[in-house]
Each structure stands twice: as structure tokens, then as C-alpha cells.
PDB file of N, CA and C in Angstrom:
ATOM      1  N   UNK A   1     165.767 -84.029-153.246  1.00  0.00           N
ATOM      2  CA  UNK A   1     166.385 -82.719-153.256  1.00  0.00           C
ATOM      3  C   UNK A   1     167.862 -82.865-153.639  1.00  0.00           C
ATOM      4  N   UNK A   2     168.690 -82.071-154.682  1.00  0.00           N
ATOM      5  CA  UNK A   2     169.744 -82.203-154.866  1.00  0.00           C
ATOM      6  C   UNK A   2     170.643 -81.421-154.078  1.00  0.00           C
ATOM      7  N   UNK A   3     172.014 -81.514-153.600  1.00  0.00           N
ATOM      8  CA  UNK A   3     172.778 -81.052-153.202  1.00  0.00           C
ATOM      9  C   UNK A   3     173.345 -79.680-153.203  1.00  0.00           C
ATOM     10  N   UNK A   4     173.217 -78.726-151.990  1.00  0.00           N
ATOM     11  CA  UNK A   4     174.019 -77.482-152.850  1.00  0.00           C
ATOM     12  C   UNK A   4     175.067 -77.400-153.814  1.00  0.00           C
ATOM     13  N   UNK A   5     174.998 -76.961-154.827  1.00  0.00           N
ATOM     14  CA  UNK A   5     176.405 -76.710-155.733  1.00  0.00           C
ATOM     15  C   UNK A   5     177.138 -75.337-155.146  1.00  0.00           C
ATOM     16  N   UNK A   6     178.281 -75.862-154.839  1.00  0.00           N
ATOM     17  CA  UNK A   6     179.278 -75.021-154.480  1.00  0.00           C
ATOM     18  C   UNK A   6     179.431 -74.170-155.992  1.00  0.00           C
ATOM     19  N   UNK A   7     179.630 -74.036-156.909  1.00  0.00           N
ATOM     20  CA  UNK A   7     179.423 -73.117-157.856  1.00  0.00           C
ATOM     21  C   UNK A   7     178.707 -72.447-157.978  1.00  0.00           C
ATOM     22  N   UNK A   8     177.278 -72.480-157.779  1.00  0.00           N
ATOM     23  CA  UNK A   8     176.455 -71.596-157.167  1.00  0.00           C
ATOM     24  C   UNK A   8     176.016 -70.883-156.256  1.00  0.00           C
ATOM     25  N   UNK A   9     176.831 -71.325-155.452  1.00  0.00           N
ATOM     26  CA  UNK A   9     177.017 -70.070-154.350  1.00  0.00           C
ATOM     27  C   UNK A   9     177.955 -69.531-154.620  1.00  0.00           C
ATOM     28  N   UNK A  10     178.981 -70.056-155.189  1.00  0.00           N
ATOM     29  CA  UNK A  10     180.128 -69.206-155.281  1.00  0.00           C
ATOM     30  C   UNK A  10     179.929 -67.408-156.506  1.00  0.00           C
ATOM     31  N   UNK A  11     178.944 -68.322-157.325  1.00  0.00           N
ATOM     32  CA  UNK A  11     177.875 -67.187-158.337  1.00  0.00           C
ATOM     33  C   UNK A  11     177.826 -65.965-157.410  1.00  0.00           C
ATOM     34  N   UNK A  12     176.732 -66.396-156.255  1.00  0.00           N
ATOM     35  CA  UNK A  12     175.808 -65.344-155.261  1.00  0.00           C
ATOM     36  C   UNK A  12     176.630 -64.737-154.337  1.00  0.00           C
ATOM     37  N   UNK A  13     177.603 -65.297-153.993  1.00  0.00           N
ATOM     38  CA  UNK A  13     178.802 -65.031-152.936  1.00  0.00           C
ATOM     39  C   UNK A  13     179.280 -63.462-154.003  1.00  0.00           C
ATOM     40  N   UNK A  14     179.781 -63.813-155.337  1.00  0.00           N
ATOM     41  CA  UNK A  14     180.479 -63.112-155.670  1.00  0.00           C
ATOM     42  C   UNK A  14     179.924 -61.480-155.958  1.00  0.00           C
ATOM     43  N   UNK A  15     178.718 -62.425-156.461  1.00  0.00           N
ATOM     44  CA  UNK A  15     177.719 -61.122-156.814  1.00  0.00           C
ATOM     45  C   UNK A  15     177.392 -59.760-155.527  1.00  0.00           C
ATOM     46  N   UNK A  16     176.984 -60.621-154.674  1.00  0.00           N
ATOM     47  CA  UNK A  16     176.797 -60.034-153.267  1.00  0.00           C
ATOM     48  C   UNK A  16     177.924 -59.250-152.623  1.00  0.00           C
ATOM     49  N   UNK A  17     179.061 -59.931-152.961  1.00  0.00           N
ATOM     50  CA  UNK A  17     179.843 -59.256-152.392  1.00  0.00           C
ATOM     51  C   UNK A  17     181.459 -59.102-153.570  1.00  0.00           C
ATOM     52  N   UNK A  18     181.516 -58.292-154.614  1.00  0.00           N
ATOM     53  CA  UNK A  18     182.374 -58.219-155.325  1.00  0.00           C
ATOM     54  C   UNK A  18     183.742 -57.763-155.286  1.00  0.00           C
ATOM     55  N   UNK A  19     184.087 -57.351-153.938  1.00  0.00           N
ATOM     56  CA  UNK A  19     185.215 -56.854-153.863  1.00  0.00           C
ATOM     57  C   UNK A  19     185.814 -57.663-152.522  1.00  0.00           C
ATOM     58  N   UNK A  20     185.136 -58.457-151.903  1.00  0.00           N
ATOM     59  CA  UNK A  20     185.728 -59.067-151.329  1.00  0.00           C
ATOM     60  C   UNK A  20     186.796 -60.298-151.355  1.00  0.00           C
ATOM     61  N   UNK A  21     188.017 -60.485-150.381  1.00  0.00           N
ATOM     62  CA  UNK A  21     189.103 -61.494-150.774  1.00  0.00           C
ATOM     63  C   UNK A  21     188.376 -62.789-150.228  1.00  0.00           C
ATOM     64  N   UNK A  22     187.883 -64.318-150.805  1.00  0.00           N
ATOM     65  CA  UNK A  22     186.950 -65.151-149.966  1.00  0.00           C
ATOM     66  C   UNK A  22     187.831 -65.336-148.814  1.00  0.00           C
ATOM     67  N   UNK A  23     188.531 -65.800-148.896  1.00  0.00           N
ATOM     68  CA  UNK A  23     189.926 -66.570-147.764  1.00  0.00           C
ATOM     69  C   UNK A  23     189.911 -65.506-146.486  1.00  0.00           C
ATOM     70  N   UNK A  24     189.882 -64.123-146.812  1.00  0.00           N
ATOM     71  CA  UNK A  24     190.056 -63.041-145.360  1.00  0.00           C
ATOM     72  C   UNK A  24     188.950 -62.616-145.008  1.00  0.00           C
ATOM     73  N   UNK A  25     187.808 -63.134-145.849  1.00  0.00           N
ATOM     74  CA  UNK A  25     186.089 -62.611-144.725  1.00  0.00           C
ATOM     75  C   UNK A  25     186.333 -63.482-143.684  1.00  0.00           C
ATOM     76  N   UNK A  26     186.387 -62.735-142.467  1.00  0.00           N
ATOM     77  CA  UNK A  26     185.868 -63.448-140.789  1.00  0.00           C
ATOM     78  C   UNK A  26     184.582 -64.392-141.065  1.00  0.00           C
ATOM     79  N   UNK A  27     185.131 -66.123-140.058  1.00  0.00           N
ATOM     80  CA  UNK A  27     184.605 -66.645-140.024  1.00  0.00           C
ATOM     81  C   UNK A  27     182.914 -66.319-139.708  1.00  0.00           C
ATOM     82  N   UNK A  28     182.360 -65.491-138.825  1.00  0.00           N
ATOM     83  CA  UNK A  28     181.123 -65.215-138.727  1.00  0.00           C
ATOM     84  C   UNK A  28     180.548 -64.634-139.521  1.00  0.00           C
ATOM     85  N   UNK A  29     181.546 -63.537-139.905  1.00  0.00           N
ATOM     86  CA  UNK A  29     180.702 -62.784-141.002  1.00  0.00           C
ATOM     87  C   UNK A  29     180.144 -63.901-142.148  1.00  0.00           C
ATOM     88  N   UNK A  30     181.210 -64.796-142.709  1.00  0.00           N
ATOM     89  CA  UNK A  30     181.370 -65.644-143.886  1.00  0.00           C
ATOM     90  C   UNK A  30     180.081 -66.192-143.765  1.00  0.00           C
ATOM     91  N   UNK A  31     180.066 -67.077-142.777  1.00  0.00           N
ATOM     92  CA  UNK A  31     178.773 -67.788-142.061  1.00  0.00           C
ATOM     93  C   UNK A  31     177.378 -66.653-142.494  1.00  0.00           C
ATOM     94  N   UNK A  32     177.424 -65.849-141.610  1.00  0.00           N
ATOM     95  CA  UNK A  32     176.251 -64.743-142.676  1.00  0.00           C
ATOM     96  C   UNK A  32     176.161 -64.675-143.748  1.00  0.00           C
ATOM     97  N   UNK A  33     177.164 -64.545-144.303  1.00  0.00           N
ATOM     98  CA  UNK A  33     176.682 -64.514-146.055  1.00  0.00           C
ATOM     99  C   UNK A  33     176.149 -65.624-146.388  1.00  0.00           C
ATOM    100  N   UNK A  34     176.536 -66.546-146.292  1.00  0.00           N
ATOM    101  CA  UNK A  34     176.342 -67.769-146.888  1.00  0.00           C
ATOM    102  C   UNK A  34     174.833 -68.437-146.737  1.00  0.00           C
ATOM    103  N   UNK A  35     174.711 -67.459-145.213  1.00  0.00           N
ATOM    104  CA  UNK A  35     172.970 -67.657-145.496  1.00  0.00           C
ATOM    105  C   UNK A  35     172.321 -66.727-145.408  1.00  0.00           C
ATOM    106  N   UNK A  36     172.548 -65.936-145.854  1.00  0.00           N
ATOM    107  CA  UNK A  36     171.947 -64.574-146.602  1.00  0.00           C
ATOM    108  C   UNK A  36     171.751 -65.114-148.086  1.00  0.00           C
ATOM    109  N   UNK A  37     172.577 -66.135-148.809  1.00  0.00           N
ATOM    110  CA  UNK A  37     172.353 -66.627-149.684  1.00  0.00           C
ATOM    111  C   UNK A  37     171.865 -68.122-150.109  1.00  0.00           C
ATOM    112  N   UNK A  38     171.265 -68.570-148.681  1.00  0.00           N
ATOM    113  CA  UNK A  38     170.660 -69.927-148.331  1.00  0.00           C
ATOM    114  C   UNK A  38     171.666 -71.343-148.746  1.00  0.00           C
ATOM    115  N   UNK A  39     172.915 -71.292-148.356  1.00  0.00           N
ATOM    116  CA  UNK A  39     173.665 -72.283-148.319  1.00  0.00           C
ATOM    117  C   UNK A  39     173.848 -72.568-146.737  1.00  0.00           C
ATOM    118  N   UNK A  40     174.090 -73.815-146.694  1.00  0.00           N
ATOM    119  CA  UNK A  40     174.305 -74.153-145.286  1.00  0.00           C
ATOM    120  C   UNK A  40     175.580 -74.380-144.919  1.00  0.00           C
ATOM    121  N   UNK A  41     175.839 -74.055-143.257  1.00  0.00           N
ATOM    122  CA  UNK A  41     177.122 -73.759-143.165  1.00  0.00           C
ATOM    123  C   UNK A  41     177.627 -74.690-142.586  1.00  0.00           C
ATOM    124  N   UNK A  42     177.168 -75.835-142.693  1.00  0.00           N
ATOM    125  CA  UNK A  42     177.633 -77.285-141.800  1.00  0.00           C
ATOM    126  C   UNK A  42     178.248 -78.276-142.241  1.00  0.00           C
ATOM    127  N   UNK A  43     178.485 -77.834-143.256  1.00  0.00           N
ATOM    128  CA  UNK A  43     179.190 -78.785-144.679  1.00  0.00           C
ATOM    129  C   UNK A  43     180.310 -78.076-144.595  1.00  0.00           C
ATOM    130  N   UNK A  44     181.813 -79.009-144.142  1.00  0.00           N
ATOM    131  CA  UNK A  44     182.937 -78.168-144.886  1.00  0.00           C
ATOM    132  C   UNK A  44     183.519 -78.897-145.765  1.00  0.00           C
ATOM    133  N   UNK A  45     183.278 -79.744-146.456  1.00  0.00           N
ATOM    134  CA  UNK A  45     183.551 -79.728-147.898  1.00  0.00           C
ATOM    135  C   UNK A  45     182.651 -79.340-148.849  1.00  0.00           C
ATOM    136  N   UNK A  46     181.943 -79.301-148.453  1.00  0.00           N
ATOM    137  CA  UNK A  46     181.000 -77.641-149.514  1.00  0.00           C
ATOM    138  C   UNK A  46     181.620 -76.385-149.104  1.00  0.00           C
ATOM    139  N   UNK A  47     181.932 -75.757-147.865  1.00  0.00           N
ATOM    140  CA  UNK A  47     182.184 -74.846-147.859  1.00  0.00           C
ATOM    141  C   UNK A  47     183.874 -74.594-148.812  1.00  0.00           C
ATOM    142  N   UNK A  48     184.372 -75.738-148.565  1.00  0.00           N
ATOM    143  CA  UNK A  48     186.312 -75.513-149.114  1.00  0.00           C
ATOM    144  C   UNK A  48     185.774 -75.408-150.851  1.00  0.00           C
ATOM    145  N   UNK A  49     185.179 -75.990-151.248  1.00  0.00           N
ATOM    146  CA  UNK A  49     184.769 -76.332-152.790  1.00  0.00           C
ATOM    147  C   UNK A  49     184.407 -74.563-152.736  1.00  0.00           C
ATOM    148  N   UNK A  50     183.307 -74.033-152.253  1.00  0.00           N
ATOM    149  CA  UNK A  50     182.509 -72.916-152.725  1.00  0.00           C
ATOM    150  C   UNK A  50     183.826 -71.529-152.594  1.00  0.00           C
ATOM    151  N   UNK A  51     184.533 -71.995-151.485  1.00  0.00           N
ATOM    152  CA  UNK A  51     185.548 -70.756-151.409  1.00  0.00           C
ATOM    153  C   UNK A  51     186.411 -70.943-152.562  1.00  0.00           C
ATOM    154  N   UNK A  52     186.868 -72.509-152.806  1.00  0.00           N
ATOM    155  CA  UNK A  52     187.303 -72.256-154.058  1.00  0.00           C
ATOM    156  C   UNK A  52     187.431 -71.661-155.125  1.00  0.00           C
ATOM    157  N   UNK A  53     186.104 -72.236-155.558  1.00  0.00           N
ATOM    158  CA  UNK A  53     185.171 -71.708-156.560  1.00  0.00           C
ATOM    159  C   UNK A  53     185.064 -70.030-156.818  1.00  0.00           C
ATOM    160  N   UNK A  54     184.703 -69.596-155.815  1.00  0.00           N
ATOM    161  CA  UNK A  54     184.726 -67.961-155.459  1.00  0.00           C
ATOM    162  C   UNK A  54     186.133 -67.389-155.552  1.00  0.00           C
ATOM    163  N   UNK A  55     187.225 -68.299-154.946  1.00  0.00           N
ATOM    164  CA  UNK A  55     188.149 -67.550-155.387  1.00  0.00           C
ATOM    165  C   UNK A  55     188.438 -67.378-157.054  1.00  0.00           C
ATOM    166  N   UNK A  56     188.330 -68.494-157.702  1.00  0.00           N
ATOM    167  CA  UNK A  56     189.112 -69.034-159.073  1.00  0.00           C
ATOM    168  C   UNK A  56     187.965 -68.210-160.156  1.00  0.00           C
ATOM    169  N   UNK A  57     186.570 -67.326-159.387  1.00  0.00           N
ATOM    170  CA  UNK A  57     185.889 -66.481-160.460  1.00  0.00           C
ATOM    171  C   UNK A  57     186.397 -64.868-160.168  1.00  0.00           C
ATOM    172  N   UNK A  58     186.907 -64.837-158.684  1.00  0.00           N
ATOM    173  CA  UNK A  58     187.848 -63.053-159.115  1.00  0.00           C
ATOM    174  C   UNK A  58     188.770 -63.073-159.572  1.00  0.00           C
ATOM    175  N   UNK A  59     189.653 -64.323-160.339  1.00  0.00           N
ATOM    176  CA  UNK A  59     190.937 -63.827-161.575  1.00  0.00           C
ATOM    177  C   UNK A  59     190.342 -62.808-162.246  1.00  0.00           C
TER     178      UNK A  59
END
């Protein structure tokens, strides 16, 4: 099985939720999304990569 790509969630993150700032969604809520979009939330260097990511696609 390969690894989540933080770019791809960052895809579904954005899609799902398009007007949101990643950095100021509340930690729980965040946690919900993320598996609302089947990423796991136990990884935080997946998670720092995917917020990244999510941020650097709402320029």
C-alpha cells in the first residue's frame, strides 16, 4: 500500500471546503475533514505537508 499523498488531500480538502483559511480550521473540526476525506490524522508530517499544500493551492 502506498503512502497518503499530502497533495491529494490537499486536492479533496480544497474541493470540500473552498473558502476555507487551512491554518484557522479548529483542530477537531480539521481532524473531521480529513476523514471525511479518508486521510489519517496520526501523521503530523503528513498533516504539516497537506496544510501546506492546501494552503499554496488558494493563491
Amino acid at each position: 500500500m502506498l503512502p497518503p499523498d499530502p497533495e491529494l488531500i490537499a486536492d479533496a480538502l480544497l474541493s470540500a471546503h473552498p473558502d476555507a483559511e487551512p491554518f484557522e480550521v479548529p483542530g477537531g473540526e480539521l481532524e473531521n475533514w480529513l476523514r471525511g476525506v479518508g486521510a489519517p490524522i496520526d501523521d503530523a508530517d503528513l498533516m504539516a505537508a497537506t496544510l501546506a499544500a492546501w494552503e499554496v493551492r488558494r493563491r
